[in-house]
Protein backbone atom coordinates (compact mmCIF):
# COMPACT_ATOMS: atom_id res chain seq x y z
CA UNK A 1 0.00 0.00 0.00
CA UNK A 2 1.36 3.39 -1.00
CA UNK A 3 2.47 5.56 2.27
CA UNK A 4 1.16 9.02 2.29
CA UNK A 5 3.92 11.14 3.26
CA UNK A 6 3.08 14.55 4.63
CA UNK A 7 5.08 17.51 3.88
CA UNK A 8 6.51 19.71 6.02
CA UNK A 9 3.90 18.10 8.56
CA UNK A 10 0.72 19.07 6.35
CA UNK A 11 1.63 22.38 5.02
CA UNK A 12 -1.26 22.51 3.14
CA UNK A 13 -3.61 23.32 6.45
CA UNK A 14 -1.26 24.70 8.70
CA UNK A 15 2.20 26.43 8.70
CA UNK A 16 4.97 24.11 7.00
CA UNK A 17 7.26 22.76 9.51
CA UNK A 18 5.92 24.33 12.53
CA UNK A 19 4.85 22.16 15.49
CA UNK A 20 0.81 22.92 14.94
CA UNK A 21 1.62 21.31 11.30
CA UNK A 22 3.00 18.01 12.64
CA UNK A 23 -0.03 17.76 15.19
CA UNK A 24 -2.04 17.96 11.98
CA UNK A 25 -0.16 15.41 9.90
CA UNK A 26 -0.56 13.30 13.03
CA UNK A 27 -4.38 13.61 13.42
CA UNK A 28 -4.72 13.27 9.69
CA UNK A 29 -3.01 9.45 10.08
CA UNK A 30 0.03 10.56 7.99
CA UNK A 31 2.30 7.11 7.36
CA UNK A 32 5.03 9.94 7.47
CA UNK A 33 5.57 13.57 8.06
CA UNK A 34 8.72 14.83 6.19
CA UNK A 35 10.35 17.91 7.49
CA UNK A 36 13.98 19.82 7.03
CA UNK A 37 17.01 20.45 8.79
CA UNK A 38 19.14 22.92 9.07
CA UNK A 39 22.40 24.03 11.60
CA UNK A 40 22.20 27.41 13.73
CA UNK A 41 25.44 29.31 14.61
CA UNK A 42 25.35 27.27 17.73
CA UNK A 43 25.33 24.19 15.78
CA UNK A 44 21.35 23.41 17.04
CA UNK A 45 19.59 21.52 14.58
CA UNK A 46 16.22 23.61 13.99
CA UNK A 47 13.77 22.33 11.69
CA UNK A 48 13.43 25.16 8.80
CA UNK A 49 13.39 25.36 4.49
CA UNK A 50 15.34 28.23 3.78
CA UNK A 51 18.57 29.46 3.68
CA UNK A 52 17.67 32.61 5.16
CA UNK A 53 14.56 33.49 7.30
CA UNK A 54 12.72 36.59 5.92
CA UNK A 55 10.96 35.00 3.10
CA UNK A 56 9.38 32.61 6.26
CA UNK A 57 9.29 34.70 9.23
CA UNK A 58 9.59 38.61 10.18
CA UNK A 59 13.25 38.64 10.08
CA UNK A 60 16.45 38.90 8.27
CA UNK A 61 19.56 36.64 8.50
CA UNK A 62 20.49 33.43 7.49
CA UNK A 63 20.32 30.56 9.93
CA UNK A 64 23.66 29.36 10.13
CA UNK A 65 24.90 32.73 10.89
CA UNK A 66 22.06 33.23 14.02
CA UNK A 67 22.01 31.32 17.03
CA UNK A 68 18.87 29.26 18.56
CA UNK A 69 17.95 31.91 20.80
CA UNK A 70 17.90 34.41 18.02
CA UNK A 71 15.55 32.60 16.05
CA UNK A 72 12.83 31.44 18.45
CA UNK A 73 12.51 35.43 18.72
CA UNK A 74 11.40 35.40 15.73
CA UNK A 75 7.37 35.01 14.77
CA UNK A 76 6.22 32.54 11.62
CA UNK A 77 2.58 32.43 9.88
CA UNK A 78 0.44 32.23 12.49
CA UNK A 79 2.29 33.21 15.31
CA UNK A 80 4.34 30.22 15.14
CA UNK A 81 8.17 30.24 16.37
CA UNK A 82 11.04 27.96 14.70
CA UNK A 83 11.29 24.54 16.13
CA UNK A 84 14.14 22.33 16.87
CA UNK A 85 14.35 18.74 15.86
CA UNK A 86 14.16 17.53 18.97
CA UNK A 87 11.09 19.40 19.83
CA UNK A 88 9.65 18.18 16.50
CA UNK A 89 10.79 14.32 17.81
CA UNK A 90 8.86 15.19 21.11
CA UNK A 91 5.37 15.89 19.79
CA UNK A 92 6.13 13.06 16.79
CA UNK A 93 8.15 10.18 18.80
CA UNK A 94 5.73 6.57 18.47
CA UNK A 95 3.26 8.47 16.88
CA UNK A 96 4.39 9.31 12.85
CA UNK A 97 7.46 8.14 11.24
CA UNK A 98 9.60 11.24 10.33
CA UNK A 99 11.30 12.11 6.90
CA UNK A 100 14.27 14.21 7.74
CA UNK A 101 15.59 16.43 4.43
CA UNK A 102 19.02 17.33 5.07
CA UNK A 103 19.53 21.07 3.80
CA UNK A 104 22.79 22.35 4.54
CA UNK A 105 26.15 20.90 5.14
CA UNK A 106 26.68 19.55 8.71
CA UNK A 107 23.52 18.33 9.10
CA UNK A 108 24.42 14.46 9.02
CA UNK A 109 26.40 14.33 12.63
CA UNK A 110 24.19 15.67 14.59
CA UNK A 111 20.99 14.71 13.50
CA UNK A 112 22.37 10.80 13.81
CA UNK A 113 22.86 12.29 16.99
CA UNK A 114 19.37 12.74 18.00
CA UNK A 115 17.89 9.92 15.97
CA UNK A 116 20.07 7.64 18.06
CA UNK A 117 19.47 9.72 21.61
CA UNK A 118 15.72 9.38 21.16
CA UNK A 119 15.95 5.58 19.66
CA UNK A 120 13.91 6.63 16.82
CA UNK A 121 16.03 4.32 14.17
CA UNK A 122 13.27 2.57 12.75
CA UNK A 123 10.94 5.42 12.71
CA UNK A 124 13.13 7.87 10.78
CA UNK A 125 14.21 7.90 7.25
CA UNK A 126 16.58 10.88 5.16
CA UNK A 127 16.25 12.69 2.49
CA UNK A 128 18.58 15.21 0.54
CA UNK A 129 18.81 16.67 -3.17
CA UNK A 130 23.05 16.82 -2.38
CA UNK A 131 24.15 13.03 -2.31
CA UNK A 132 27.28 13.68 -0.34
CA UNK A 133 25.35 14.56 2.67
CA UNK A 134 23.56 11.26 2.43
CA UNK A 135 26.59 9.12 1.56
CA UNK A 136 28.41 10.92 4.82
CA UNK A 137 25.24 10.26 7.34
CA UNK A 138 24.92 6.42 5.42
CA UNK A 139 28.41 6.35 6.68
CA UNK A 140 27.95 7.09 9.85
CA UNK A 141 25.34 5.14 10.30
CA UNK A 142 24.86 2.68 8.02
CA UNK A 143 21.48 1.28 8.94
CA UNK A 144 19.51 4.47 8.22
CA UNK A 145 17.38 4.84 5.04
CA UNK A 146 18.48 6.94 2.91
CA UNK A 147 17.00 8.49 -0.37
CA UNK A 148 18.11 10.90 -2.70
CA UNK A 149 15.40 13.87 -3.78
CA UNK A 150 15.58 14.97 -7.38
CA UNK A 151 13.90 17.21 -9.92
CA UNK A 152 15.72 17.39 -13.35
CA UNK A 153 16.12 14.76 -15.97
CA UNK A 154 20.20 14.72 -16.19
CA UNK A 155 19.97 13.13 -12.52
CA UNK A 156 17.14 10.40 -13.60
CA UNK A 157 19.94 9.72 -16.22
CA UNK A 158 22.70 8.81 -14.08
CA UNK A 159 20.25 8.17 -11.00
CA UNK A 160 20.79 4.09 -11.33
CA UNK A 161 24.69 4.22 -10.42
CA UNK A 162 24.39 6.50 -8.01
CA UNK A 163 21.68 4.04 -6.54
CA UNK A 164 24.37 2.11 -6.33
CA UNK A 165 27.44 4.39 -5.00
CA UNK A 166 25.86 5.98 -2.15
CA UNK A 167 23.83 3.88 -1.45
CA UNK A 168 20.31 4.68 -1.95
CA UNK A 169 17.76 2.53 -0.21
CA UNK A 170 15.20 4.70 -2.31
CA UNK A 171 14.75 7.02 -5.20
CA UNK A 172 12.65 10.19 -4.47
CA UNK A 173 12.14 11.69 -8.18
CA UNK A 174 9.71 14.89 -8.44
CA UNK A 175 6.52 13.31 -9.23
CA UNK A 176 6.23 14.70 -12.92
CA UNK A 177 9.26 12.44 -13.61
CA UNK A 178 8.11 9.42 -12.43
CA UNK A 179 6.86 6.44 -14.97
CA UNK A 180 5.40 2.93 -14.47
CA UNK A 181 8.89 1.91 -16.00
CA UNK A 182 11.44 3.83 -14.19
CA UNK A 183 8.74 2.17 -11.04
CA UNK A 184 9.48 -1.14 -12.66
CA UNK A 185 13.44 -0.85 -12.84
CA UNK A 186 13.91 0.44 -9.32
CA UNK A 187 11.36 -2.37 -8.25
CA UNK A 188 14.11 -4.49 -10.06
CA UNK A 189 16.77 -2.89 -7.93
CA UNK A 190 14.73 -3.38 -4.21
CA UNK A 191 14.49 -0.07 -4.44
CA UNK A 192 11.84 1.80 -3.55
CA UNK A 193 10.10 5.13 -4.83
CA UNK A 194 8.74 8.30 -3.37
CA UNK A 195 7.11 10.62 -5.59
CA UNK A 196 7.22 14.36 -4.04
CA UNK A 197 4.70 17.29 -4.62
CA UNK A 198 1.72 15.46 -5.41
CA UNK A 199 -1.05 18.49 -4.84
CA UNK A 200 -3.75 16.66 -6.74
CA UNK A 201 -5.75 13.55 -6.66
CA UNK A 202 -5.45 12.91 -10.73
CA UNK A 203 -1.49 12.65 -10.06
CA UNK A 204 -1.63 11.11 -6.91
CA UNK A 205 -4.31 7.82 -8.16
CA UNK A 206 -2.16 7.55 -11.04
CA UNK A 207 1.12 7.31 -8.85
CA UNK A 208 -0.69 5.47 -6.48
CA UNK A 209 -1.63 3.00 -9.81
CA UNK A 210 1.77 2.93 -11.41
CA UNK A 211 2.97 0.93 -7.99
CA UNK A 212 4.78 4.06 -6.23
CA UNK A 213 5.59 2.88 -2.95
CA UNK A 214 5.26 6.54 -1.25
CA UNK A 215 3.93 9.99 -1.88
CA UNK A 216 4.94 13.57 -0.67
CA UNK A 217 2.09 15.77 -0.48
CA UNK A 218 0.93 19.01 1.48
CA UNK A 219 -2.70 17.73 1.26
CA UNK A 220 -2.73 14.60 2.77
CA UNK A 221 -6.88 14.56 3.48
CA UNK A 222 -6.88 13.67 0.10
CA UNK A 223 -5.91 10.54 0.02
CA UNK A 224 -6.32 9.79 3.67
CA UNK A 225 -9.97 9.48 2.86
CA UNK A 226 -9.71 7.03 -0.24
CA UNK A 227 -7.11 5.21 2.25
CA UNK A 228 -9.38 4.72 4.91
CA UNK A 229 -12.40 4.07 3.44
């Protein structure tokens, strides 16, 4: 059965990647909630997109250049402040698996920290469009799954060695890419798929069709519903 992954908790009803978000993907009955990581100056690991915060919140700065207590100052949509991982882990921990997107360099140390502090292993899987970031936390700790994000044909062209170099437990291909063959060859390769930004239901029952073992979405109700009927 195809696992309904939602992203940045269920940005589509509530503020991406805040706590209130999670909660959601959680009450929704999310398989996943996927979510990104970044470093502050004080090497935290704070769960937020962007490089730099004014696009998201009402300030200016970029994150690895401010330190934790600088950016919980700072207000997001809705009133909502910038969350840590482990606060994330706290309201998420035995409840929702967690898809951790690595963002910036530096990421991968830590945040094995934390996955192995909270004994979250087998509830966590990682993400990244940069493959160096998931062959370094793959090295660290080999038993984590580990799939590399991707949105541009050249990559789908060389995608099956580096399947194979890194090593990806699955392939996470921007869901315009994705065909019942390239499904089919990965299949082949026990690996397994996870199509991200699926926004509609056409795209989504025709992933969902094609075999796709996992979907990223920011509206999760609408497949929740066809899920648990």
């Amino acid at each position: 059965m195809t696992k309904i992954v939602g992203h940045k908790g269920a940005a589509g009803y509530a503020p991406g990647n805040t706590l209130s978000s999670f909660r959601m993907a959680i009450a929704i009955g999310c398989d996943r909630a996927e979510l990104d990581v970044r470093l502050t100056k004080d090497r935290r690991v704070v769960v937020f997109h962007d490089e730099e915060v004014s696009k998201l919140t009402g300030g200016k700065g970029f994150v690895n250049e401010m330190t934790l207590l600088e950016l919980k100052k700072l207000d997001c949509e809705q009133g909502e402040k910038i969350s840590t991982l482990q606060e994330v882990i706290d309201v998420c921990k035995n409840k929702i698996d967690l898809q951790i997107e690595l963002k910036a360099d530096e990421t991968p140390e830590p945040v094995n920290e934390l996955i192995l502090k909270n004994d979250i292993q087998n509830q966590v899987v990682i993400t990244s469009f940069k493959d160096y970031l998931l062959k370094e936390i793959k090295k660290i700790n080999p038993d984590l799954k580990v799939g590399l994000l991707f949105r541009v044909d050249k990559v789908m062209l060389k995608i099956w060695d580096l399947a194979n170099t890194v090593p990806l437990d699955f392939l996470a291909p921007f869901s315009e890419l994705v065909t019942r063959e390239f499904i089919n060859k990965a299949h082949s390769l026990r690996k397994s798929v996870y199509a991200y930004r699926v926004n509609n239901k056409e795209l989504g029952n025709k992933l969902i069709s094609m075999g796709v073992d996992a979907i990223g979405t920011d509206f999760p109700k609408l497949f929740i519903d066809d899920k648990t009927a």
